[in-house]
Protein backbone atom coordinates (compact mmCIF):
# COMPACT_ATOMS: atom_id res chain seq x y z
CA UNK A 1 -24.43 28.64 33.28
CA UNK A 2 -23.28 30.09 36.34
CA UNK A 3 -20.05 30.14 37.81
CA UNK A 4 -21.53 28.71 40.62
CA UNK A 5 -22.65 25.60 39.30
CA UNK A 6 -20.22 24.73 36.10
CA UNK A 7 -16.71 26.61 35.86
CA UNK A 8 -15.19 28.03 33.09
CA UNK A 9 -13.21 25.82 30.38
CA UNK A 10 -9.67 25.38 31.69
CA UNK A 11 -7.49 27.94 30.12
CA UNK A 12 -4.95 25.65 29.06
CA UNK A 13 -7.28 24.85 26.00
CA UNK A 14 -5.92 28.07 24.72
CA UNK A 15 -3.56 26.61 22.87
CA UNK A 16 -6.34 25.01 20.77
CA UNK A 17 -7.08 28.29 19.63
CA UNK A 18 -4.16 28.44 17.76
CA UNK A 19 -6.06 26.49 14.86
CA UNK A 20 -6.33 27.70 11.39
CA UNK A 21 -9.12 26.77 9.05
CA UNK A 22 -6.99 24.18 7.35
CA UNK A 23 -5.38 22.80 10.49
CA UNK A 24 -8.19 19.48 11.35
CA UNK A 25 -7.71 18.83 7.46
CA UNK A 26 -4.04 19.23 7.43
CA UNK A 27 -3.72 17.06 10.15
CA UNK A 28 -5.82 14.19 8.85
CA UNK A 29 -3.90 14.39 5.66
CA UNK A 30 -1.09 13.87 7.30
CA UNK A 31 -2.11 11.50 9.67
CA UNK A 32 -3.64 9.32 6.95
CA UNK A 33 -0.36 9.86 4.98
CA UNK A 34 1.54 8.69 8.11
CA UNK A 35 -0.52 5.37 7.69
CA UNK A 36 -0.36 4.94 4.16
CA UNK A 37 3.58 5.20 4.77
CA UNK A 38 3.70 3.15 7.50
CA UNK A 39 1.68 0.35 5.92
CA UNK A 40 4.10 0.37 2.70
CA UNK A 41 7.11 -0.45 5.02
CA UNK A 42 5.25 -2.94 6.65
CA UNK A 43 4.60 -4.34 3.05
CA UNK A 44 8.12 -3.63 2.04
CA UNK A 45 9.59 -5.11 5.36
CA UNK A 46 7.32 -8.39 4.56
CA UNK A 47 8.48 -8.73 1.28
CA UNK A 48 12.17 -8.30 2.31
CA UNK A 49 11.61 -11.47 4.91
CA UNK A 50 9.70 -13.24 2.41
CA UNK A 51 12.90 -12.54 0.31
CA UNK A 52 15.09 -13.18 2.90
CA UNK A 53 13.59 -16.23 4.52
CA UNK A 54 13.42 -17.95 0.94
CA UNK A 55 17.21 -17.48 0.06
CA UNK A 56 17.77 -18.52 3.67
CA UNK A 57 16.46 -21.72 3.17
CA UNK A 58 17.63 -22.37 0.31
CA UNK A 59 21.50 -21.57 0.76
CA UNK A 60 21.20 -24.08 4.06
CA UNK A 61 19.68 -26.92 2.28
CA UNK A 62 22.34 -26.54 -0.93
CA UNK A 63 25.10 -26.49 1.93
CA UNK A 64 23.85 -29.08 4.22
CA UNK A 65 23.44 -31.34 0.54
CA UNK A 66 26.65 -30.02 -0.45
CA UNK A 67 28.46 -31.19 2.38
CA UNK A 68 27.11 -34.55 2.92
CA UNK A 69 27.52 -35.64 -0.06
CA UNK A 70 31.23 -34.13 0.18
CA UNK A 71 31.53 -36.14 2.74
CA UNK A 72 30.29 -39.43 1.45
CA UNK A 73 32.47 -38.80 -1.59
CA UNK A 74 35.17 -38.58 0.16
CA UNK A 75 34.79 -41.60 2.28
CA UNK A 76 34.24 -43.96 -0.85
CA UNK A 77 37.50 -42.28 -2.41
CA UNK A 78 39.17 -43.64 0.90
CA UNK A 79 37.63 -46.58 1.21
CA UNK A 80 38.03 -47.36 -2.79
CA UNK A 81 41.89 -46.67 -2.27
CA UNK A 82 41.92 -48.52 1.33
CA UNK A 83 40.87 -51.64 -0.56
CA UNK A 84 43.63 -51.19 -3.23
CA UNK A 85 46.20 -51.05 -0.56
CA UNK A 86 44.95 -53.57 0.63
CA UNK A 87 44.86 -56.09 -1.91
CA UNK A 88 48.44 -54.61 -3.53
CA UNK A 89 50.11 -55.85 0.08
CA UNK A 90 48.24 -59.14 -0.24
CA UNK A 91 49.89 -59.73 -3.13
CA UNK A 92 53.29 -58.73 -2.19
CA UNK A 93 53.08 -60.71 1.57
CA UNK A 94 54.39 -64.28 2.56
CA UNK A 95 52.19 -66.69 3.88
CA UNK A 96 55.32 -67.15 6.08
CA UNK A 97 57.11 -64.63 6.18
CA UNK A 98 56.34 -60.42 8.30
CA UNK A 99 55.99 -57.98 5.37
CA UNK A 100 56.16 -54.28 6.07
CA UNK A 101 55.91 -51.68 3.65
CA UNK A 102 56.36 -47.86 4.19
CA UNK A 103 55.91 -45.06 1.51
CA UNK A 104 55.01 -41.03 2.27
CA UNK A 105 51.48 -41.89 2.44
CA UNK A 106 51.25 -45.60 3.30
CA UNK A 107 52.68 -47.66 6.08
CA UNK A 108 51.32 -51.70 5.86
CA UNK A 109 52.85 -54.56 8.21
CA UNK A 110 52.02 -58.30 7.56
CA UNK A 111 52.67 -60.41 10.17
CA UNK A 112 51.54 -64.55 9.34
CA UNK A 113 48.98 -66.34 12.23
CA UNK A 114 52.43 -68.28 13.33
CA UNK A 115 53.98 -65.11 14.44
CA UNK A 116 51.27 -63.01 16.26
CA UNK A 117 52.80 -61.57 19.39
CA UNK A 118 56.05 -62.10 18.66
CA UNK A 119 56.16 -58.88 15.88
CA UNK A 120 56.48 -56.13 17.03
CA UNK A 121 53.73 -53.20 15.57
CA UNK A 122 54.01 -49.85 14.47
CA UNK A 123 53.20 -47.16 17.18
CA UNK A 124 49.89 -46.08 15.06
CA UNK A 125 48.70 -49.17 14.98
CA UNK A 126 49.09 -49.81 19.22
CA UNK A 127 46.50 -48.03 20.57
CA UNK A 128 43.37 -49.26 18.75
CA UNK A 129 42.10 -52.56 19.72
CA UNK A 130 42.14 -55.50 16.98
CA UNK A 131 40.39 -55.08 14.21
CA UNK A 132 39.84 -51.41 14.08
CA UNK A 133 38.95 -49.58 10.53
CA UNK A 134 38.73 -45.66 11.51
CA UNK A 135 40.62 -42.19 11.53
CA UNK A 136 43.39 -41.71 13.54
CA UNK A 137 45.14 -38.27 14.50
CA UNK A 138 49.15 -38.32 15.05
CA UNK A 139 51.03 -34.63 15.41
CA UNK A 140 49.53 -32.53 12.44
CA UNK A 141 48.30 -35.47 10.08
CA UNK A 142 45.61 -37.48 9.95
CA UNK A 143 45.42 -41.29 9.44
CA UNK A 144 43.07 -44.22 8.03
CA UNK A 145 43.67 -46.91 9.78
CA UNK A 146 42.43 -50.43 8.96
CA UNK A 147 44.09 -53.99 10.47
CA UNK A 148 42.13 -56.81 9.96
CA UNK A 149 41.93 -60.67 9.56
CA UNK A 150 43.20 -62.36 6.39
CA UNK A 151 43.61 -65.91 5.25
CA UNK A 152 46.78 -66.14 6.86
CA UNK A 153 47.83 -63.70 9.33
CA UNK A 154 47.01 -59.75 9.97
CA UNK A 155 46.86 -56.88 7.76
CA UNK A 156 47.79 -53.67 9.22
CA UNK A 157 47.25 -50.67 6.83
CA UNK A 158 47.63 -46.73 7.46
CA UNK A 159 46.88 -44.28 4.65
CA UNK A 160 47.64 -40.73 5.13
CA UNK A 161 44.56 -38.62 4.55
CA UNK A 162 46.38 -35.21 5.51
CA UNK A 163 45.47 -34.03 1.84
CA UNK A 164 41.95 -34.70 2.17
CA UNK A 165 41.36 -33.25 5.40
CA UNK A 166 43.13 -30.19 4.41
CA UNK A 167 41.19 -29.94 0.97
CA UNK A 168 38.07 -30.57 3.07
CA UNK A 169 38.89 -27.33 5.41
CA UNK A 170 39.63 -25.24 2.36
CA UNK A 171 36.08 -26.64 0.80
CA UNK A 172 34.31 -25.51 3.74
CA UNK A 173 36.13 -22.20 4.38
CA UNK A 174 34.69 -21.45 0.68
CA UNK A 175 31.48 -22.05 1.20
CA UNK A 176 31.40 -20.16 4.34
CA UNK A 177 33.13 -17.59 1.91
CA UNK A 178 30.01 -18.14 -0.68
CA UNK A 179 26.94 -18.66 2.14
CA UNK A 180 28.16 -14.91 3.67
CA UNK A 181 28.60 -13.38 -0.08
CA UNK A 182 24.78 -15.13 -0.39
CA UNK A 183 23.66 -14.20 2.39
CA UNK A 184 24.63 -10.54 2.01
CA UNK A 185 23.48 -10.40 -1.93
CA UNK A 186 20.22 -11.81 -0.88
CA UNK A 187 20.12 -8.92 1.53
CA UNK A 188 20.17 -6.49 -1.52
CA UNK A 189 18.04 -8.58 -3.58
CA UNK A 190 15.11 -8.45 -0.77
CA UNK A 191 15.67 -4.67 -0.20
CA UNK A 192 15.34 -3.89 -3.99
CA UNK A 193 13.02 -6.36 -4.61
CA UNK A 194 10.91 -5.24 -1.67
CA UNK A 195 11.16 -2.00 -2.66
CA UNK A 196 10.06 -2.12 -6.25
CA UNK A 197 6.89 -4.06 -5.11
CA UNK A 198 5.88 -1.98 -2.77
CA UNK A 199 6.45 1.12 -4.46
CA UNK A 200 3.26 0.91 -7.14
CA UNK A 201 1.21 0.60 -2.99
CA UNK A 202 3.09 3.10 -2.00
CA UNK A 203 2.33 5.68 -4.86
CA UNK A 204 -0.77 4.67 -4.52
CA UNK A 205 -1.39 5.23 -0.76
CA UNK A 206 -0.21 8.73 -1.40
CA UNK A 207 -2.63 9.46 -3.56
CA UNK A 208 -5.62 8.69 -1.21
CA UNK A 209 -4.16 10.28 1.42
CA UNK A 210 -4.32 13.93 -0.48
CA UNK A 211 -7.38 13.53 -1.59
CA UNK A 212 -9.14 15.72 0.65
CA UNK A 213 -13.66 15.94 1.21
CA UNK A 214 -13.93 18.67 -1.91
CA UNK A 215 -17.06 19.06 -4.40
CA UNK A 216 -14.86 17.86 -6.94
CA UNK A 217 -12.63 15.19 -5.73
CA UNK A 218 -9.53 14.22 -8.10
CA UNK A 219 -9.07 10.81 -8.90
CA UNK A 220 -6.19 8.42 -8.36
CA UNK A 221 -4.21 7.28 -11.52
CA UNK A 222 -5.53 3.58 -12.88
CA UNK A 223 -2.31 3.07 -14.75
CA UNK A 224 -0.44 0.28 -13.03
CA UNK A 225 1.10 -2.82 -14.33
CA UNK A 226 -0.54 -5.08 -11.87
CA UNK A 227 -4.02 -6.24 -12.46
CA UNK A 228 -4.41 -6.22 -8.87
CA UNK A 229 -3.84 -2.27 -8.50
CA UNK A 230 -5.64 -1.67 -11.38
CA UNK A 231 -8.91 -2.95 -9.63
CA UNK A 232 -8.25 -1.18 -6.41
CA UNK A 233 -7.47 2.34 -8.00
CA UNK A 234 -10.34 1.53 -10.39
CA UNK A 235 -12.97 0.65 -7.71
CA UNK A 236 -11.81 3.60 -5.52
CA UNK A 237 -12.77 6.23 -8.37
CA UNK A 238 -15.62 5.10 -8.65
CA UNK A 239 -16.50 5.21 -4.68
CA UNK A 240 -15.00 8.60 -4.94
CA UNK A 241 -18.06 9.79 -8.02
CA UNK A 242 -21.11 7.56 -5.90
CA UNK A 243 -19.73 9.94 -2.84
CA UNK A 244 -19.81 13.33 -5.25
CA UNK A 245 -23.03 12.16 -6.62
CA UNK A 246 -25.12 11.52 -3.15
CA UNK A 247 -23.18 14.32 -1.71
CA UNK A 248 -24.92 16.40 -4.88
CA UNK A 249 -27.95 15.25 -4.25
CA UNK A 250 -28.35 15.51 -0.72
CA UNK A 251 -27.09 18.99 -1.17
CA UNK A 252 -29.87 19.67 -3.60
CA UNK A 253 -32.49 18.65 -1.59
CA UNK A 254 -31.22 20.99 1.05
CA UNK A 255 -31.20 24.16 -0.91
CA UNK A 256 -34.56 23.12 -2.70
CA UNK A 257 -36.24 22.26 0.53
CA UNK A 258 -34.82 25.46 2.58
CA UNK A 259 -36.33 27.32 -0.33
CA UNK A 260 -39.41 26.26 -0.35
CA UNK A 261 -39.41 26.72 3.76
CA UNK A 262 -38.17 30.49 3.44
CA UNK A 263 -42.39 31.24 1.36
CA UNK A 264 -44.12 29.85 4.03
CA UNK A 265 -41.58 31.27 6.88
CA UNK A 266 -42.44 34.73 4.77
CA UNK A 267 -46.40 33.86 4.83
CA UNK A 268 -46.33 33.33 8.74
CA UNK A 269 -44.25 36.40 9.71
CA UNK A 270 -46.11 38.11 7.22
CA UNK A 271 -49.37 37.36 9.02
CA UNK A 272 -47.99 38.18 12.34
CA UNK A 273 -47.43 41.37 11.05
CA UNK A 274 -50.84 42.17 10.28
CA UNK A 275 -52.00 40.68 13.41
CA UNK A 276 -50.07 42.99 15.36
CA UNK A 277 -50.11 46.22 13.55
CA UNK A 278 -54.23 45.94 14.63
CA UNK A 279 -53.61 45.62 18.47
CA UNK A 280 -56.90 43.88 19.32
CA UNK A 281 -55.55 40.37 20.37
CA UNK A 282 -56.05 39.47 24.30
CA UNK A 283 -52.84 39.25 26.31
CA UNK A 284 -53.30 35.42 26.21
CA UNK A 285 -53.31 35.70 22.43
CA UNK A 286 -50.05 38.51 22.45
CA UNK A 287 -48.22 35.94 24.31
CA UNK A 288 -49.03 32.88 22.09
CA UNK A 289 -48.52 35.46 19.14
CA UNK A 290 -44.66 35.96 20.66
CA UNK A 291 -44.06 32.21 20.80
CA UNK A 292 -45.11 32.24 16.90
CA UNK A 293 -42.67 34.90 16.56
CA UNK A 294 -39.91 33.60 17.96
CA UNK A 295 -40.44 30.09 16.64
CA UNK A 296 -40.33 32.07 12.94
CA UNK A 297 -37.39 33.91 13.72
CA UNK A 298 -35.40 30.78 14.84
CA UNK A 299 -36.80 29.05 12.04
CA UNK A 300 -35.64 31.31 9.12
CA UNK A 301 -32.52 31.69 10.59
CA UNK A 302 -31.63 27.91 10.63
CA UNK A 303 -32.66 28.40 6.99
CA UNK A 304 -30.59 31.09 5.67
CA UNK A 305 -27.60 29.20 7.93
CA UNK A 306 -28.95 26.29 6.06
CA UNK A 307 -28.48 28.17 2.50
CA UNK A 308 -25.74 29.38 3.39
CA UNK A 309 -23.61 26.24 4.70
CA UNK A 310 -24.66 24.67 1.11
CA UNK A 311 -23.41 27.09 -0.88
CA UNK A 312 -19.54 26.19 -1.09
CA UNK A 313 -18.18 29.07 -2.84
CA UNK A 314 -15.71 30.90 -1.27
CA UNK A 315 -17.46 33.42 1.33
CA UNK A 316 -16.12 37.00 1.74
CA UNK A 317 -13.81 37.53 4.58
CA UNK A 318 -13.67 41.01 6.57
CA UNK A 319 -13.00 42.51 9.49
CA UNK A 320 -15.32 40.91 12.50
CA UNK A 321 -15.55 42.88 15.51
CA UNK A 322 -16.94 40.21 17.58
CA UNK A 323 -17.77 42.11 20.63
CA UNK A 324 -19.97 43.82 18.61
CA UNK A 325 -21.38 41.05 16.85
CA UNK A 326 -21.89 39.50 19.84
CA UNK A 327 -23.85 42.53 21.50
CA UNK A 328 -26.43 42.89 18.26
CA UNK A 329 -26.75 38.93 18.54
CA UNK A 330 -28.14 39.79 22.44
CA UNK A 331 -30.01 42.71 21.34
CA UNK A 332 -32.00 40.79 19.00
CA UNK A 333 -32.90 37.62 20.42
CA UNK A 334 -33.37 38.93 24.23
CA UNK A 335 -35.56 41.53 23.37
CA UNK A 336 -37.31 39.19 21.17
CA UNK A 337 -38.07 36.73 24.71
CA UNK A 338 -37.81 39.08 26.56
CA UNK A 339 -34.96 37.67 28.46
CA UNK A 340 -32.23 40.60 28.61
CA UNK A 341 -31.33 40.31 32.51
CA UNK A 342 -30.98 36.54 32.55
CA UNK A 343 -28.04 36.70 29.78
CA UNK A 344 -24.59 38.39 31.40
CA UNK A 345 -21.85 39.53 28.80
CA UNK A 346 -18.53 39.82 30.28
CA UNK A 347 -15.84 41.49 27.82
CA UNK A 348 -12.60 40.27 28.92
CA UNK A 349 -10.98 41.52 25.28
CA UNK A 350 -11.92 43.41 21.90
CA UNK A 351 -10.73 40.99 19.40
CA UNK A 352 -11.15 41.48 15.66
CA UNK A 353 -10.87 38.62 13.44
CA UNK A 354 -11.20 37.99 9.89
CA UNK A 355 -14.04 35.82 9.15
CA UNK A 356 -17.77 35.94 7.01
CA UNK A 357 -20.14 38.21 9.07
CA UNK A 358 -22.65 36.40 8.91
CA UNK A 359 -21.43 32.66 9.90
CA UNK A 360 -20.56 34.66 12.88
CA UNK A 361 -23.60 36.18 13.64
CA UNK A 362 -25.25 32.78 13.18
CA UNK A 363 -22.98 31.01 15.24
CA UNK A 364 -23.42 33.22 18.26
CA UNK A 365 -27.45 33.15 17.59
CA UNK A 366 -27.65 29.20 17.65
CA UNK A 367 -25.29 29.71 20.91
CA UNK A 368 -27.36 31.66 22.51
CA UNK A 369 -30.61 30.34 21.65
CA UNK A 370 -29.64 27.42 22.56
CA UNK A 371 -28.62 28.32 26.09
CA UNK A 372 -31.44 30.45 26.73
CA UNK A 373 -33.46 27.10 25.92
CA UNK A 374 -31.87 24.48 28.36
CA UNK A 375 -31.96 26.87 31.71
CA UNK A 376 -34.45 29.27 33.44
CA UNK A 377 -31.40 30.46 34.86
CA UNK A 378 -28.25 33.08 33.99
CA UNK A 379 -26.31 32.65 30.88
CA UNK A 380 -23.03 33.76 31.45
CA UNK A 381 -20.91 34.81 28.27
CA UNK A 382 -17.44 35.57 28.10
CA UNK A 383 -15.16 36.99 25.21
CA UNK A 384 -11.28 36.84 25.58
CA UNK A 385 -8.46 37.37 22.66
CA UNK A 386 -8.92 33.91 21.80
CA UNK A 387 -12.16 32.69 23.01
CA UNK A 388 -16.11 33.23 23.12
CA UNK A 389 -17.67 30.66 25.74
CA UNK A 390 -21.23 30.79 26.19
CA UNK A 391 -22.39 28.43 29.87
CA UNK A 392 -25.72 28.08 31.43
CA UNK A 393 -27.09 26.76 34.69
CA UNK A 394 -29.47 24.04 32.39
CA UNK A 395 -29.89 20.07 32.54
CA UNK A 396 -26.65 20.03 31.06
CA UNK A 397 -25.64 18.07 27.40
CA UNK A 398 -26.88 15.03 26.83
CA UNK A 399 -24.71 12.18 25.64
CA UNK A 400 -26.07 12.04 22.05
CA UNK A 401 -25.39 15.64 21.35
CA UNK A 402 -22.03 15.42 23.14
CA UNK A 403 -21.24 12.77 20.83
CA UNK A 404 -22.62 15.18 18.04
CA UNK A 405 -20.30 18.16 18.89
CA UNK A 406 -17.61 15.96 19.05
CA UNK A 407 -18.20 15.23 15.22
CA UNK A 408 -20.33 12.74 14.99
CA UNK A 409 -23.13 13.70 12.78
CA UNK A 410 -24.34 10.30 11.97
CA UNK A 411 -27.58 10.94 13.78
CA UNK A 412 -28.20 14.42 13.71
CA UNK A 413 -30.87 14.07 11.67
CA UNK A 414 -32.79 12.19 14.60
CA UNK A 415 -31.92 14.81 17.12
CA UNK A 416 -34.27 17.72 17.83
CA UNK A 417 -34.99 21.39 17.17
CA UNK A 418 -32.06 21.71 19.83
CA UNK A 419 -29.86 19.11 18.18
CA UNK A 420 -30.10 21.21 14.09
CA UNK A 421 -29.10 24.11 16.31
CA UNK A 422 -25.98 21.95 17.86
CA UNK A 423 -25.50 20.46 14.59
CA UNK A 424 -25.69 24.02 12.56
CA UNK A 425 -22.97 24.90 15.26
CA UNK A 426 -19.97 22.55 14.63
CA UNK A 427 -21.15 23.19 10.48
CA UNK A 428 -19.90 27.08 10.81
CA UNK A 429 -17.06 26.04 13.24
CA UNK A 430 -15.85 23.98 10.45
CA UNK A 431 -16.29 25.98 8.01
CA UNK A 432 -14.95 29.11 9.56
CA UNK A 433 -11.59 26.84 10.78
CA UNK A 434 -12.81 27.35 14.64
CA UNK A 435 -12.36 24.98 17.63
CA UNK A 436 -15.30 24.12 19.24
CA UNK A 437 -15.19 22.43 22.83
CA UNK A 438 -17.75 21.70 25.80
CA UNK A 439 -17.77 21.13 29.23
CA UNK A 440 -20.03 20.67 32.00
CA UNK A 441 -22.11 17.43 32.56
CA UNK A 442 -25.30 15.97 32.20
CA UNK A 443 -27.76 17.45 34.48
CA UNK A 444 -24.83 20.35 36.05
CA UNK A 445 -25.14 23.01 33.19
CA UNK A 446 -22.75 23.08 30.50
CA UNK A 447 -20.28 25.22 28.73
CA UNK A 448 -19.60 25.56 25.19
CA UNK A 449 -16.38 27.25 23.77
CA UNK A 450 -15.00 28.44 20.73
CA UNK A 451 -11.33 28.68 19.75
CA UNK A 452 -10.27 31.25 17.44
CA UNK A 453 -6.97 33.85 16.25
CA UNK A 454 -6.99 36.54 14.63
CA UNK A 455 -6.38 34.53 11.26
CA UNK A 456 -9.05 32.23 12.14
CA UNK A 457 -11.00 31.92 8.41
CA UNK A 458 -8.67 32.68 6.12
């Protein structure tokens, strides 16, 4: 693509190429570890208010009991001793004859139905209306008063409650005393309680976060006291070996089937061969014969990238001098099409990294190829310290493959020739650790980059 019709990827997205072949997983790992954390506080944190909320209740409803039936105890003891009063200065009055009595707890006045008005009464008895049974407050202490009606005149009686009230204060300072001491051992409770639940899910999360995509993933320990865990541990291994065995087989297939493709690949190029070495085909039939040829070529490459990619043992690593990898890339498939003057290599830098050869070689080939492909146009490529970026003047990417490069391989399988090549691309950026990015839009070219550093597959 042209710089006149798509620019260049912004060169702030050199930063990207600061990733290392580990980086995507390390980052996963720990974003997956973040979660798992995050989800045992929010466990931990429930439990606590479960905890919390329980002993709440509970220490309100004892006090609220406590109290009212404090309360009611203490107004029978009152009323119990109110009546004994009562009757004791019954017995001691004259039917005829005022009676007052006065002790440190106890003032009573009698005063017979003859002489009503002309007595005079207490000051703690004045300012109640007649009869009146109730508390009454005078200075510091605290009074039950009770005048009433009796066969023969009034009754005026006032116990001092002082002692109550103040044993009632005391009461209720100590369970204040008691509700905070609850309150705040509750607090520990939950915490440890909260914690030591949530730990077994918490050991557990851990676990499944490390395990990282391998051919041999290790499994998660099954040996928990809850039954619970014990199913979820145990049902996760066992996802964990149907994932390593369809992984196995799909791998299989692939290796089988790309080498059974690499005898008849052989057969054809083979044949062209032959074809050509005689020189007696028309120029019609030399230019369908080219179109063979390159159709071969781009087919066994896609399946040694293909043997390649499913072979996970660990590839050699060496020096790659890309600019030159990237010139014998153009060499090879422009003179094949013929297409030298439409592709235009600028060399901004030299860079060297350490990387396998040939992942390189095929990454730049499906690059290319797959430029050359979309456009009739120029294919510009650039190489900096940090980037290659191939762009072409073409229809541009459409959506499904931009959702491919982007990772999402789910339907690569539908795509076309184009979309193995795409999909062969973002394989070897994985595997070599690269960054691989695209711009442009659909139906204004498009450009595809790819990060890398100098330590960029090791």
């Amino acid at each position: 693509m042209a710089s006149s019709r798509v620019q260049p990827l912004d060169d702030a997205n050199r930063s990207a190429s600061g990733v290392r072949p580990n980086c995507r997983r390390d980052q996963l790992v720990i974003a997956k570890a973040k979660a798992s954390t995050e989800m045992a506080k929010s466990i931990e944190r429930r439990i606590r208010h479960t905890v919390m909320g329980a002993v709440a209740t509970t220490l309100f409803v004892a006090i609220f009991s406590v109290l009212i039936a404090n309360e009611r105890l203490e107004q029978s003891i009152v009323t119990l001793d109110m009546q004994t009063e009562r009757d004791f200065m019954l017995e001691l009055a004259h039917q005829d004859k005022p009676f007052q009595w006065t002790t440190a707890t106890l003032q009573a006045l009698y005063i017979p139905r003859a002489l009503v008005g002309t007595v005079e009464v207490p000051q703690i008895f004045r300012p109640e209306a007649f009869p009146f049974a109730g508390e009454i407050h005078s200075g510091d202490a605290t009074f039950m008063v009770a005048s009433s009606e009796t066969a023969n005149g009034r009754l005026y009686l006032a116990k001092d409650i002082s002692n109550f009230e103040q044993q009632e204060a005391v009461f209720a300072r100590f369970l204040a005393i008691l509700s905070i001491a609850m309150v705040i051992l509750a607090s520990l409770l939950a915490r440890f309680t909260g914690r030591r639940l949530a730990a077994p899910l918490t050991r557990m999360a851990e676990q499944i976060a490390i395990t990282e995509p391998a051919p041999a993933m290790p499994r998660i320990s099954v040996q928990y006291s809850d039954l619970e865990l014990q199913e979820i541990s145990g049902s996760f291994n066992r996802f964990l070996d149907e994932i390593e065995s369809y992984v196995q087989r799909e791998k299989s297939l692939l290796g089988m089937a790309s080498h059974e493709l690499r005898t008849p690949i052989a057969i054809i190029a083979g044949a062209l061969d032959g074809i050509e070495t005689r020189e007696q085909s028309s120029p019609t039939d030399q230019r369908a014969l080219r179109r063979i040829r390159r159709a071969v070529d781009e087919m066994g490459a896609n399946v040694d990238v293909i043997l390649k990619l499913t072979r996970r043992e660990a590839h050699a690593l060496a020096p790659v001098a890309l600019a030159g990898t990237i010139e014998d890339v153009l060499d090879d498939a422009t003179t094949a099409r013929g297409e030298r003057e439409r592709v235009r290599f600028h060399r901004l830098a030299e860079p060297v990294v350490m990387a396998d050869a040939a992942l390189v070689k095929m990454l730049v080939r499906n690059l290319l190829h797959n430029a050359l492909q979309h456009t009739p146009g120029t294919v510009e490529v650039r190489l900096d310290a940090q980037w290659l970026e191939i762009a072409d003047q073409g229809a541009g990417l459409p959506e499904p493959y931009r959702r491919q490069l982007a990772g999402d391989t789910a339907h690569a399988a539908s795509q076309s020739r184009s979309g193995l090549g795409l999909f062969i691309v973002t394989l070897v950026c994985e595997r070599l650790g690269w960054k691989l990015k695209v711009g442009g839009t659909e139906g204004a070219g498009m450009a595809v980059r790819v990060a890398f550093t100098a330590e960029a597959g090791q």
